[in-house]
N, C-alpha and C. Protein backbone atom coordinates (compact mmCIF):
# COMPACT_ATOMS: atom_id res chain seq x y z
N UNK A 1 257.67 74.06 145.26
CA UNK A 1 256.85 73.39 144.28
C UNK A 1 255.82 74.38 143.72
N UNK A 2 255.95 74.70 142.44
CA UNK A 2 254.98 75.45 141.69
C UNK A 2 253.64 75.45 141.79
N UNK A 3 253.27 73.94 141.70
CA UNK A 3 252.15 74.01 142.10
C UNK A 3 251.03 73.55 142.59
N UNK A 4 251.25 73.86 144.23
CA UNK A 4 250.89 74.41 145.61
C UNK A 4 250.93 75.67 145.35
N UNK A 5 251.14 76.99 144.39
CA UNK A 5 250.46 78.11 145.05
C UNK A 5 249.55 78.74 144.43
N UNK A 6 248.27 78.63 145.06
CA UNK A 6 246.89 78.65 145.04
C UNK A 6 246.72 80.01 143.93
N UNK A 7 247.26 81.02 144.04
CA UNK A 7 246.48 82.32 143.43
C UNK A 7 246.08 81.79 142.02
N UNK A 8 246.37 81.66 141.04
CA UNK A 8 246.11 81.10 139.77
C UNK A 8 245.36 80.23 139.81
N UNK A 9 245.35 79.20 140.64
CA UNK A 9 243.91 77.91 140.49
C UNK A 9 243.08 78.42 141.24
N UNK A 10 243.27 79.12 142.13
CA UNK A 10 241.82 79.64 142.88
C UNK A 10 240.98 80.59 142.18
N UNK A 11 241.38 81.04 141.37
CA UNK A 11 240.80 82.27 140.04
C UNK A 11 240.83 81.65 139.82
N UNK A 12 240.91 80.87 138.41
CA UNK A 12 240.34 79.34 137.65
C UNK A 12 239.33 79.17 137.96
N UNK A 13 239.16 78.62 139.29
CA UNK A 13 238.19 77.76 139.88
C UNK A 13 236.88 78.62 140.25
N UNK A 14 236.92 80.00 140.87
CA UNK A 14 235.90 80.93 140.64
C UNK A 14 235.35 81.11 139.97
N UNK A 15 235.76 81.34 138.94
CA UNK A 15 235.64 81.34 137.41
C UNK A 15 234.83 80.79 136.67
N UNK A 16 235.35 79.49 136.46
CA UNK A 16 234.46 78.13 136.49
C UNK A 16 233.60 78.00 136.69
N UNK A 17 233.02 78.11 138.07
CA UNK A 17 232.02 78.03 138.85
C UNK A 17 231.55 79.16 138.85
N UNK A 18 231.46 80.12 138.47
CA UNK A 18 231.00 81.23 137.64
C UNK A 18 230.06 81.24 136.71
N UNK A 19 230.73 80.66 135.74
CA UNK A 19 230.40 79.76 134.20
C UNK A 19 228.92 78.70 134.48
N UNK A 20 229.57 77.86 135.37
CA UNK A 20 228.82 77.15 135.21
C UNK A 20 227.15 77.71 136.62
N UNK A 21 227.33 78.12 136.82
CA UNK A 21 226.19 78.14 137.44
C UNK A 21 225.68 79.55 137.28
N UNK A 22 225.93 80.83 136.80
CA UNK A 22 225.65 82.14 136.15
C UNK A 22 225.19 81.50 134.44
N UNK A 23 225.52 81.01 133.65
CA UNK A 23 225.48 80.65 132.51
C UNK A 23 224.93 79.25 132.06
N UNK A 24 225.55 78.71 132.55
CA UNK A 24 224.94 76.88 132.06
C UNK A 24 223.22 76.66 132.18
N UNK A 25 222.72 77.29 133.48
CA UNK A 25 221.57 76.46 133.92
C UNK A 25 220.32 77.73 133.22
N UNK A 26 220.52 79.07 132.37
CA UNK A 26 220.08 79.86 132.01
C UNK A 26 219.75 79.00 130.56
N UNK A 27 220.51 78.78 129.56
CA UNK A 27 221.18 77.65 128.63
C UNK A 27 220.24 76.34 128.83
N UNK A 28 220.12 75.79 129.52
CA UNK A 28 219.67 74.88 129.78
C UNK A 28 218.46 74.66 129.80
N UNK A 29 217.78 75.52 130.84
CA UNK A 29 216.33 76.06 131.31
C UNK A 29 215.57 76.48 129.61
N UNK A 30 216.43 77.15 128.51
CA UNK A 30 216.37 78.15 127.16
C UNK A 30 215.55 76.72 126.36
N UNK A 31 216.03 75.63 126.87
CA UNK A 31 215.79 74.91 125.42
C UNK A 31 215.06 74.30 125.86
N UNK A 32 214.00 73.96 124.19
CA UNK A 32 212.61 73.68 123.83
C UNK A 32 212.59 72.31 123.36
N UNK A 33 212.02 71.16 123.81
CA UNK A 33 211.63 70.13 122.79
C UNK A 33 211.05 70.14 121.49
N UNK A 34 211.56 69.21 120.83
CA UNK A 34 210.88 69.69 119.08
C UNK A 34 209.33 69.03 119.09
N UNK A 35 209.23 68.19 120.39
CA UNK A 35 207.56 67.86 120.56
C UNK A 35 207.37 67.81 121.61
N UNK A 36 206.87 68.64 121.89
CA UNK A 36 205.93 68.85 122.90
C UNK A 36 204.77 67.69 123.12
N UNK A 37 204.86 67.29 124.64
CA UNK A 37 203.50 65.73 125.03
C UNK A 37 202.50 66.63 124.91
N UNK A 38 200.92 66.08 124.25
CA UNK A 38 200.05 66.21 124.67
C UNK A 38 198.98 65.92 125.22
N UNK A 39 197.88 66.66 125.93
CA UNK A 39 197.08 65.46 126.86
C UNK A 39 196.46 64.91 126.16
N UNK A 40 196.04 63.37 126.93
CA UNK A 40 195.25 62.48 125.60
C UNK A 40 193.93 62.64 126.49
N UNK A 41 192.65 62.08 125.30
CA UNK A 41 190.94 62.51 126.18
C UNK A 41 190.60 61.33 126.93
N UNK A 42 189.71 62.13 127.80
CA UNK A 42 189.22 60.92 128.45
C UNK A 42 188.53 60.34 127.91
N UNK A 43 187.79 60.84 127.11
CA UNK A 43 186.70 59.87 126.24
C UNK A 43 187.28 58.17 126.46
N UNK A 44 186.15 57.50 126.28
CA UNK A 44 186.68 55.89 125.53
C UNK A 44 185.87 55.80 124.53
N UNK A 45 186.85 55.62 123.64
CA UNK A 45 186.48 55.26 121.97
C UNK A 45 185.70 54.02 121.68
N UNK A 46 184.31 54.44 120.99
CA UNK A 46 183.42 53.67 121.01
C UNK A 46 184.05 51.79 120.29
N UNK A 47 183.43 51.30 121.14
CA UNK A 47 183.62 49.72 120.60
C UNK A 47 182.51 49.32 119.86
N UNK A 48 182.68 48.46 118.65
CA UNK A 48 182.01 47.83 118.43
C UNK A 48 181.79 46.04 117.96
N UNK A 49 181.17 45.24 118.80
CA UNK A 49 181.44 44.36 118.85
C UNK A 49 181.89 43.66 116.77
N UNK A 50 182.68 42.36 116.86
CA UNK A 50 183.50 41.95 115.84
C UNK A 50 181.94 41.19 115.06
N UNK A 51 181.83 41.13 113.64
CA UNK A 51 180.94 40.46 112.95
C UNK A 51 181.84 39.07 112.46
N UNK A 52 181.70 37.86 112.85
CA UNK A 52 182.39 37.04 112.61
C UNK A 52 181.05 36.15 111.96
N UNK A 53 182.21 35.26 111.13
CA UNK A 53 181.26 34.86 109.71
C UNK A 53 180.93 33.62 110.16
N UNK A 54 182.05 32.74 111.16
CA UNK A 54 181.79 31.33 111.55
C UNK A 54 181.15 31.00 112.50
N UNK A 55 180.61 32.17 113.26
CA UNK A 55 180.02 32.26 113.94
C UNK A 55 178.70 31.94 114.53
């Protein structure tokens, strides 16, 4: 049976796993969000109480 013999899928599979973990996570790590979070202040924004007319 052809294939059961390993030499050809076991190169493949090195390979592969080559790829993906030499290359992918370099790639990955590379890319930038188009927005960036930023911190919000601590301040608290002044209140001021509501002028109500029916009041």
């Amino acid at each position: 049976m052809p294939q059961l013999n390993p030499a050809p899928w076991f190169l493949i599979l090195v390979f592969s796993w080559f790829i993906f973990l030499a290359l992918l996570p370099s790639k990955v790590l590379a890319h930038t969000f188009p927005n960036e979070p930023t911190t919000q202040s601590t301040k608290k924004p002044k209140t001021e109480p509501w002028n109500w007319t029916w009041h």
